[in-house]
Protein backbone atom coordinates (compact mmCIF):
# COMPACT_ATOMS: atom_id res chain seq x y z
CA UNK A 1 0.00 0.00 0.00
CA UNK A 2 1.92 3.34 -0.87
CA UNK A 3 2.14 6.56 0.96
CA UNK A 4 -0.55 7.77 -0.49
CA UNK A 5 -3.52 6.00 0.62
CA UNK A 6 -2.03 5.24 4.27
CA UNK A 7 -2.28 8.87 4.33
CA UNK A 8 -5.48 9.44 2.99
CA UNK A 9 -7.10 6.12 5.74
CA UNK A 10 -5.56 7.97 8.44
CA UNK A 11 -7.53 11.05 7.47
CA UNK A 12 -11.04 9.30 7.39
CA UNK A 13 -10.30 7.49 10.80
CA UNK A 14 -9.70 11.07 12.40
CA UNK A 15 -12.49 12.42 10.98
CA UNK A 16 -14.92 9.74 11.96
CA UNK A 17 -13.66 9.70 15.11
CA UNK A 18 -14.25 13.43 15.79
CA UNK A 19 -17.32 13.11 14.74
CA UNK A 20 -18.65 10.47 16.52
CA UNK A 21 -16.92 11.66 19.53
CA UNK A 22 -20.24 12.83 22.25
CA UNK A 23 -19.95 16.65 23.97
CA UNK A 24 -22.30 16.44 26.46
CA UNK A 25 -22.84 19.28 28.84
CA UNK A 26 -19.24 20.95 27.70
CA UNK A 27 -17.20 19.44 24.99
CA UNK A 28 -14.28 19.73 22.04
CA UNK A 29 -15.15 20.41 18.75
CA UNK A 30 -12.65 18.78 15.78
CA UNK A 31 -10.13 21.24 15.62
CA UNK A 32 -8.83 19.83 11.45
CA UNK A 33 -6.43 22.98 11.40
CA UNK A 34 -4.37 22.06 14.37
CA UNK A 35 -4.14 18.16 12.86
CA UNK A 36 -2.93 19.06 9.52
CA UNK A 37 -0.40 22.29 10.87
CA UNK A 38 0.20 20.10 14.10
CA UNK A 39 0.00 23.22 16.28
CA UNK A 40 -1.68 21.37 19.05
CA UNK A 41 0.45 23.48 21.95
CA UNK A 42 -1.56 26.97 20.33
CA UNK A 43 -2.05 28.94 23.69
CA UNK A 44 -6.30 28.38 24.97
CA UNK A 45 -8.25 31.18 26.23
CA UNK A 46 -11.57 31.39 27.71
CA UNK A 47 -14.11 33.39 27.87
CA UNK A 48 -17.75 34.20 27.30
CA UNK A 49 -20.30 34.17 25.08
CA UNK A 50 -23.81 34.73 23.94
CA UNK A 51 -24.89 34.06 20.44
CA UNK A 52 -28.23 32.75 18.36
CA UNK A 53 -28.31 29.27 17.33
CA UNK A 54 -30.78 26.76 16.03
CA UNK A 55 -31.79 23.63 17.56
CA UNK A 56 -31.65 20.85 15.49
CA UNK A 57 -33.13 18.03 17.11
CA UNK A 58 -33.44 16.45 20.96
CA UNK A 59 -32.09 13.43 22.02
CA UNK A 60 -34.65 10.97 22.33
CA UNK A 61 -35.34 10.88 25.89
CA UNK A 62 -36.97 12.80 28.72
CA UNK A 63 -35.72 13.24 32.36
CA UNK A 64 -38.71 13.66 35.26
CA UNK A 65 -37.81 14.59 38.93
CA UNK A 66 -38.13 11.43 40.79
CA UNK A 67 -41.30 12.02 42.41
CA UNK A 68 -43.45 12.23 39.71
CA UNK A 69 -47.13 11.11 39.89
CA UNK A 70 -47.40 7.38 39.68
CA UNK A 71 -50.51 8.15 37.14
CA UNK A 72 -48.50 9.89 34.97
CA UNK A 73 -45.53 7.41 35.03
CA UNK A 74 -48.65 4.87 34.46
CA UNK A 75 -49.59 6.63 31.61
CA UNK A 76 -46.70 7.40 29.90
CA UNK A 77 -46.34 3.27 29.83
CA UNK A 78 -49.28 3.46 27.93
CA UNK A 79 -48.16 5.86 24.94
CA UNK A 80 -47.12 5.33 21.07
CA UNK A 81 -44.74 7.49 21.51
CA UNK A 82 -43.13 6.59 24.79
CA UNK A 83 -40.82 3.36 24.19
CA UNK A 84 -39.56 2.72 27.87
CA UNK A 85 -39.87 4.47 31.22
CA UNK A 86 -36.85 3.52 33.69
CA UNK A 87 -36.11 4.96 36.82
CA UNK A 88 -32.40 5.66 38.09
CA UNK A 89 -30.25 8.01 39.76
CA UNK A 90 -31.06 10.49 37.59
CA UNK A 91 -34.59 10.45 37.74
CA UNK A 92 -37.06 8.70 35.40
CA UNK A 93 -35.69 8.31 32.11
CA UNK A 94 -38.42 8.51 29.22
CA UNK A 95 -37.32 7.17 26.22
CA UNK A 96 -39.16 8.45 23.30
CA UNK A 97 -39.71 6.60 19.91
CA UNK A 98 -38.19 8.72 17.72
CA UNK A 99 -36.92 12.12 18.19
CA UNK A 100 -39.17 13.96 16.75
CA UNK A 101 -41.69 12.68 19.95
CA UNK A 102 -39.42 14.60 22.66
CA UNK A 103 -40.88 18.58 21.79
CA UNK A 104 -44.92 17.09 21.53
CA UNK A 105 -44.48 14.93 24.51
CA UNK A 106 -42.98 17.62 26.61
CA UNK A 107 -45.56 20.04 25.88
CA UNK A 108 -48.25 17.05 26.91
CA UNK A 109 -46.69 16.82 30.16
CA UNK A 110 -46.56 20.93 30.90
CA UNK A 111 -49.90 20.55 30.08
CA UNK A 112 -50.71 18.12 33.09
CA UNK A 113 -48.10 20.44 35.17
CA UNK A 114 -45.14 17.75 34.84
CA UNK A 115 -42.06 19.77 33.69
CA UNK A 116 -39.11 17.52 32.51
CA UNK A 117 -35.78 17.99 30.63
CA UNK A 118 -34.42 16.66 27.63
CA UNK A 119 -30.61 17.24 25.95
CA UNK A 120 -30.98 19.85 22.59
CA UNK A 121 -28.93 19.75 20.06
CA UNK A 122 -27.57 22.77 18.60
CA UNK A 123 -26.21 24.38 15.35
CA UNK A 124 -23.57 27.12 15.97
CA UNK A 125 -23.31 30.23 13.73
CA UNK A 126 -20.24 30.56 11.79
CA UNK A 127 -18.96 33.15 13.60
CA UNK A 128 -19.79 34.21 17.60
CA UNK A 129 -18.44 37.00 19.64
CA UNK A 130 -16.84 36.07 22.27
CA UNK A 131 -15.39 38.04 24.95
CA UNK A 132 -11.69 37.39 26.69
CA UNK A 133 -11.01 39.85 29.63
CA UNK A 134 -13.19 42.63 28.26
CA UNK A 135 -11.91 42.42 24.76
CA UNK A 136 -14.12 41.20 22.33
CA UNK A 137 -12.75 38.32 19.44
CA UNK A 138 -14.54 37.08 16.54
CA UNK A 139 -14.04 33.23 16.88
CA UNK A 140 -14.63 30.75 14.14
CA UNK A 141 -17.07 27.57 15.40
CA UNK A 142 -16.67 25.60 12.40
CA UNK A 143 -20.43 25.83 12.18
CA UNK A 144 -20.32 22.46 14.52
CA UNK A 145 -22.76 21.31 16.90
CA UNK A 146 -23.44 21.92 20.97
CA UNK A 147 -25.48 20.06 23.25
CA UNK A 148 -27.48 21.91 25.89
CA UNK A 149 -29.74 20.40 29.12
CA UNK A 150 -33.11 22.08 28.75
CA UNK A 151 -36.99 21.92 28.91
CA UNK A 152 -38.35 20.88 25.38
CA UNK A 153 -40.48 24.15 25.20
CA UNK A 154 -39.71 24.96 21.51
CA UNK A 155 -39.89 22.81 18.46
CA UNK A 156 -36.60 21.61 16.34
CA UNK A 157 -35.68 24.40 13.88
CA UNK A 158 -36.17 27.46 16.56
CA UNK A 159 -33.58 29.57 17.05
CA UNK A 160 -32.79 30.18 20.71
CA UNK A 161 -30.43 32.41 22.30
CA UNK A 162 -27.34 30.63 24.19
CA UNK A 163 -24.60 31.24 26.81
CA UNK A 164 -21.34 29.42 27.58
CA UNK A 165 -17.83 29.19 28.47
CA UNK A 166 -15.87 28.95 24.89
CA UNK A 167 -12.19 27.81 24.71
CA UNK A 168 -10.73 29.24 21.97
CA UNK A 169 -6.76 28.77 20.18
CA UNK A 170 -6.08 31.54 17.82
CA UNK A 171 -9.26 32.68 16.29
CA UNK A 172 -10.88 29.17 16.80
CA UNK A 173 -13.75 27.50 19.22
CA UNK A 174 -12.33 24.11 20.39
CA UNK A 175 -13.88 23.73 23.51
CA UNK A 176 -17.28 24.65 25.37
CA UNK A 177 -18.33 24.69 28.81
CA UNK A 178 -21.25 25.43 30.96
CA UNK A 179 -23.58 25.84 28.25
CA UNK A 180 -27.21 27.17 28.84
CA UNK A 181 -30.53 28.55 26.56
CA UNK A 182 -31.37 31.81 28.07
CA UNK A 183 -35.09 33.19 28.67
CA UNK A 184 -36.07 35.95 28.45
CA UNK A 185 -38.56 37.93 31.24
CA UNK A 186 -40.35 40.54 30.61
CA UNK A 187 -43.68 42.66 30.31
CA UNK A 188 -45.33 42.82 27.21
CA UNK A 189 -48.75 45.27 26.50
CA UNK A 190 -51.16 43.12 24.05
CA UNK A 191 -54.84 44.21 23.33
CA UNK A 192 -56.83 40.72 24.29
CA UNK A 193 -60.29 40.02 23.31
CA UNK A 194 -62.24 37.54 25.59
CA UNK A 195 -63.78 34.53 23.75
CA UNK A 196 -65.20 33.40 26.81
CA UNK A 197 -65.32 32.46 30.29
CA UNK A 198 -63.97 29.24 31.85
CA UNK A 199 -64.28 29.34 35.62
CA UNK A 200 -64.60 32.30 38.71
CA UNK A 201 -62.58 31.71 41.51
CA UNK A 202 -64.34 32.96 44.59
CA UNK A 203 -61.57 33.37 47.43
CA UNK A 204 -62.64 33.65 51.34
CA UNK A 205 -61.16 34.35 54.87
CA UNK A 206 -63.52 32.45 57.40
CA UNK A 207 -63.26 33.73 60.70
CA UNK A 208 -61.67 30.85 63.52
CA UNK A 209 -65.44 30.70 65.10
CA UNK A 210 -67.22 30.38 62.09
CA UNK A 211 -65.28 27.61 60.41
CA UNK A 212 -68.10 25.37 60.83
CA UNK A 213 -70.72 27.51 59.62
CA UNK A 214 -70.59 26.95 55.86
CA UNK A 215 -72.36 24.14 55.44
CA UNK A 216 -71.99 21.30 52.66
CA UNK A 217 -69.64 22.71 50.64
CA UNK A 218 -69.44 20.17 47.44
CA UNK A 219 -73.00 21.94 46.88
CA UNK A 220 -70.73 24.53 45.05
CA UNK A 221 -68.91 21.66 42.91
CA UNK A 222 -65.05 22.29 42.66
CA UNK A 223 -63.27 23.92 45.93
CA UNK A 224 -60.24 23.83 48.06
CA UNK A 225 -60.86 24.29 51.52
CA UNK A 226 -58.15 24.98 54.36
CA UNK A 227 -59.44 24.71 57.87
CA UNK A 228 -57.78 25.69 60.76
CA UNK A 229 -58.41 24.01 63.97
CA UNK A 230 -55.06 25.23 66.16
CA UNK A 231 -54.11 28.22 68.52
CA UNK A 232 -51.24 30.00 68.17
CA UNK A 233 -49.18 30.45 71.21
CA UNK A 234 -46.89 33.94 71.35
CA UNK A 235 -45.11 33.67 73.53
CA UNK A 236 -44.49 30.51 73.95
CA UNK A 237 -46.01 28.29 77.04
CA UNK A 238 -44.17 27.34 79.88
CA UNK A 239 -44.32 23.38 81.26
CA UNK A 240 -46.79 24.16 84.14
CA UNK A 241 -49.32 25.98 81.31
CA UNK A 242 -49.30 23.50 79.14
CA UNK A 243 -49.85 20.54 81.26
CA UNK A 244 -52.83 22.98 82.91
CA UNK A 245 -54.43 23.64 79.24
CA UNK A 246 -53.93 20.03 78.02
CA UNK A 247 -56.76 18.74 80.46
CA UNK A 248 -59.14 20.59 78.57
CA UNK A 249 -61.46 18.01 76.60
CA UNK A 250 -61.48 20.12 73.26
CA UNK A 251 -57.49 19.90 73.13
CA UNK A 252 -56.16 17.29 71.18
CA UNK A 253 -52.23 18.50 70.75
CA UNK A 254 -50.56 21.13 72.76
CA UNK A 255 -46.92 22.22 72.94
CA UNK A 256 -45.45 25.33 73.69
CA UNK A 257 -45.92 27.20 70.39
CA UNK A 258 -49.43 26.08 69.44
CA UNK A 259 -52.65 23.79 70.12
CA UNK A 260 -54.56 21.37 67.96
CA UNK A 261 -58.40 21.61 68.91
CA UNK A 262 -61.09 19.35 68.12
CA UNK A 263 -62.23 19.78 64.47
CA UNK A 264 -65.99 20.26 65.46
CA UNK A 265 -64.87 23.07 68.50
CA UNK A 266 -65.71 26.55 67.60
CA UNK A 267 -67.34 27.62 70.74
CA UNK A 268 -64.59 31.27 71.31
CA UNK A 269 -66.50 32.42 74.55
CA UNK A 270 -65.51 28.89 76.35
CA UNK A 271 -62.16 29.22 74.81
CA UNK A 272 -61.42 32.64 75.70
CA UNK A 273 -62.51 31.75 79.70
CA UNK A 274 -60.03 28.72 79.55
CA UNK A 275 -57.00 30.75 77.91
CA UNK A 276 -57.48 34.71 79.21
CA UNK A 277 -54.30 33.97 81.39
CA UNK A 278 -52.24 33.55 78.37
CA UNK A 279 -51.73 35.33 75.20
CA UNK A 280 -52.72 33.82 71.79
CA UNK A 281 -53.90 33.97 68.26
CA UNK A 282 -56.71 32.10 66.46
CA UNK A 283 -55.86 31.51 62.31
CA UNK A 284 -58.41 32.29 59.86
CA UNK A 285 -58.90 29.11 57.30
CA UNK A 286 -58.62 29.71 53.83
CA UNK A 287 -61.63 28.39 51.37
CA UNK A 288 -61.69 29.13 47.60
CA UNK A 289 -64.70 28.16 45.30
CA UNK A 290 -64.11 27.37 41.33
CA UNK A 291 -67.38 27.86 39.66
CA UNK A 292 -69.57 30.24 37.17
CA UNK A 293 -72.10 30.52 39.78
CA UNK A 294 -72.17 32.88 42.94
CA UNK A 295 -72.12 30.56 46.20
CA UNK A 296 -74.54 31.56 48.70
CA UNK A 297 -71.82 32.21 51.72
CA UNK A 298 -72.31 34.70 54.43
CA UNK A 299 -68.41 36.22 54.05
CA UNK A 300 -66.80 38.82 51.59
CA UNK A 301 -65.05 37.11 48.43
CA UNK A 302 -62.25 38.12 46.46
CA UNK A 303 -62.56 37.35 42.93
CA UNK A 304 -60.91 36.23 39.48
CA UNK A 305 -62.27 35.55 36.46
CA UNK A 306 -60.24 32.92 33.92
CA UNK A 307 -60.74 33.45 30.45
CA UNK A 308 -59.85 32.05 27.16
CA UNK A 309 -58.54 35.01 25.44
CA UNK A 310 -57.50 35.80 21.73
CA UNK A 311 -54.42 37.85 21.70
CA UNK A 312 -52.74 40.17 19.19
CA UNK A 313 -49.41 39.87 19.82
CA UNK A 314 -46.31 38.02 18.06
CA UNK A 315 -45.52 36.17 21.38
CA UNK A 316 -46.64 32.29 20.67
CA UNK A 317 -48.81 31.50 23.51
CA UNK A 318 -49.13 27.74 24.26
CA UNK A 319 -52.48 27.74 25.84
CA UNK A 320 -53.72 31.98 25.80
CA UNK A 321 -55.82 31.67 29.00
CA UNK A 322 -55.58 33.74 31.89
CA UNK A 323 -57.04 34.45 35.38
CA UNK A 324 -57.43 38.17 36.18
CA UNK A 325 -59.83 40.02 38.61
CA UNK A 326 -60.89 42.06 35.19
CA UNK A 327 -64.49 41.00 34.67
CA UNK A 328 -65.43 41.56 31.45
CA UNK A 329 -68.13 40.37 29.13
CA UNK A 330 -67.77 38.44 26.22
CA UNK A 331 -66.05 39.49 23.12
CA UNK A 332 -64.80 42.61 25.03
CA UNK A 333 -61.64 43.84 24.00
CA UNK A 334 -59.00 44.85 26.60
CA UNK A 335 -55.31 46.27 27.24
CA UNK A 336 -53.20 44.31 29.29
CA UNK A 337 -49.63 44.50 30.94
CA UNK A 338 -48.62 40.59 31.17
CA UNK A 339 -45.60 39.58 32.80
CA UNK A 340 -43.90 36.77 30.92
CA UNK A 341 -40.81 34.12 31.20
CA UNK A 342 -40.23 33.51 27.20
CA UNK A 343 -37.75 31.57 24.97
CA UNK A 344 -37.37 33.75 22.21
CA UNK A 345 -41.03 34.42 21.16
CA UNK A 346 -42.53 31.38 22.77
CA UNK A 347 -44.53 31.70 26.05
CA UNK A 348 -43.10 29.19 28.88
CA UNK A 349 -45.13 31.35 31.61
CA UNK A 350 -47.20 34.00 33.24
CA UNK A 351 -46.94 36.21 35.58
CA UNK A 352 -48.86 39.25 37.08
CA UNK A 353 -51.89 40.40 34.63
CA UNK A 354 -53.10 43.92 35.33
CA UNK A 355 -54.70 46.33 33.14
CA UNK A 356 -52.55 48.94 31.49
């Protein structure tokens, strides 16, 4: 075999080496110059940048935080799309089908409030900016490839703004570090027009004595209801008062900080004789209502109305509904302030709503 085509193996063995070579979360791109002008020993730098890029594709697989509903888990089993669900030290790996599965199925699981992560892939410009103790070099990426750790929240083929360590000899990027997608928070103004209503959410404050007063509450379909059945000791009570206020038949718990009463006591005059020596504070419970009817309860409400909503704005919006304390009619148009989290134009959360 002459010199020649030794010469020209070695090449292709190189190359398909650096290419199949993984990155992970910080890795080295081929650096071809330094192999053919063998200047290896180049001095590195460091130093950092942010730049646009596109992602390609995801790796096939999800990772959920170990505690994840069993349901879901259960149902993920069940999927097309899913082909294995494995727990380990990681989490629970979610292997997808293909990877075209990872964005779609990630967006499924925000919708049932599961958030997960997934490893994007990345196409570099041809050029970033990169800056090196305050001075700023143009470095040349080869146009290669990162990989990044992030929520699936945009599809393949969005460009995404990035940050990361880069290791650059001469005018070069052969190394990354540290590599993250930034979002992007901020407060946009968008004229909204409400297609209709879903839900009001009635909020109370029930008094400590009247915590038993409201009756059957599942009359009212959907609600949340936090009772309070303690006594809040400030300050604290010493041994002998606490062994004199346990022998009351209405206490179940008592310790120096705080009581537990009996969930059907709500008589305050009796409790005020028993405790007047000591000094104390009785917590309100907490009961919130979810309907489009007004419940018939004795107590003032605080209320928010959640809409579907058609918005003019070039923000992408995965699901545009909101809950605000505007109540408006249907098909009203309205000016709104809403705080957002985004990934370039895509909506990965809301904040504070508020009428401009």
């Amino acid at each position: 075999m002459d010199k020649k085509l030794i010469l020209q193996i070695a090449v292709v063995v190189v190359v398909i080496f650096f290419l199949l070579q993984p990155l992970g979360m910080g890795g080295r791109l081929p650096d071809f110059l330094s192999f053919f002008n063998n200047e290896n020993t180049a001095t590195q730098l460091t130093g950092l940048t942010v730049f646009n890029a596109t992602i390609r594709t995801y790796d096939p697989y999800l990772i959920l935080a170990s505690d994840t509903n069993q349901s879901i888990i259960n149902e993920l089993n069940t999927r097309a799309d899913v082909k294995s669900v494995v727990t380990d030290a990681q989490g629970i790996i979610v292997e997808t089908e293909t990877r075209d599965d990872v964005y779609p199925l990630a967006s499924y699981l925000r919708s049932k409030g599961v958030s997960s992560l997934s490893q994007a892939n990345l196409a570099l410009p041809q050029t970033i900016q990169v800056d090196v103790n305050g001075e700023q070099k143009e470095i040349f990426t080869s146009s290669g490839i990162i990989q990044v750790i992030s929520e699936a929240v945009v599809d393949a083929d969005t460009e995404v703004t990035v940050s990361m360590i880069a290791v650059i000899s001469g005018n070069q990027l052969v190394q990354y570090q540290s590599p993250s997608i930034l979002f992007q928070q901020t407060t946009i103004l968008v004229n909204a027009q409400v297609v209709d209503l879903n839900y009001k959410l009635y909020t109370y404050t029930i008094p400590w004595e009247s915590r038993n007063s409201l009756g059957n509450l599942s009359q009212y379909g959907e609600y949340t209801y936090n009772k309070k059945d303690s006594i809040i000791f400030n300050p604290p009570l010493d041994i002998n008062q606490i062994l004199i206020k346990k022998q009351f038949s209405y206490i179940d718990y008592i310790d120096a900080g705080s009581a537990q009463v009996a969930s059907d006591f709500d008589n305050i005059t009796q409790l005020e004789s028993n405790f007047q020596d000591v000094s104390y504070s009785l917590p309100s419970s907490q009961l919130t209502i979810k309907t489009n009817e007004t419940p018939n309860i004795s107590f003032n409400a605080t209320v928010s109305y959640n809409y579907n909503l058609l918005l003019e704005t070039d923000y992408e919006f995965e699901n545009p509904v909101i809950t605000t304390d505007l109540n408006e009619e249907q098909n009203a148009t309205v000016e709104l302030n809403i705080s957002i989290v985004a990934l370039g134009k895509k909506v990965v959360s809301i904040g504070k709503i508020s009428p401009s």
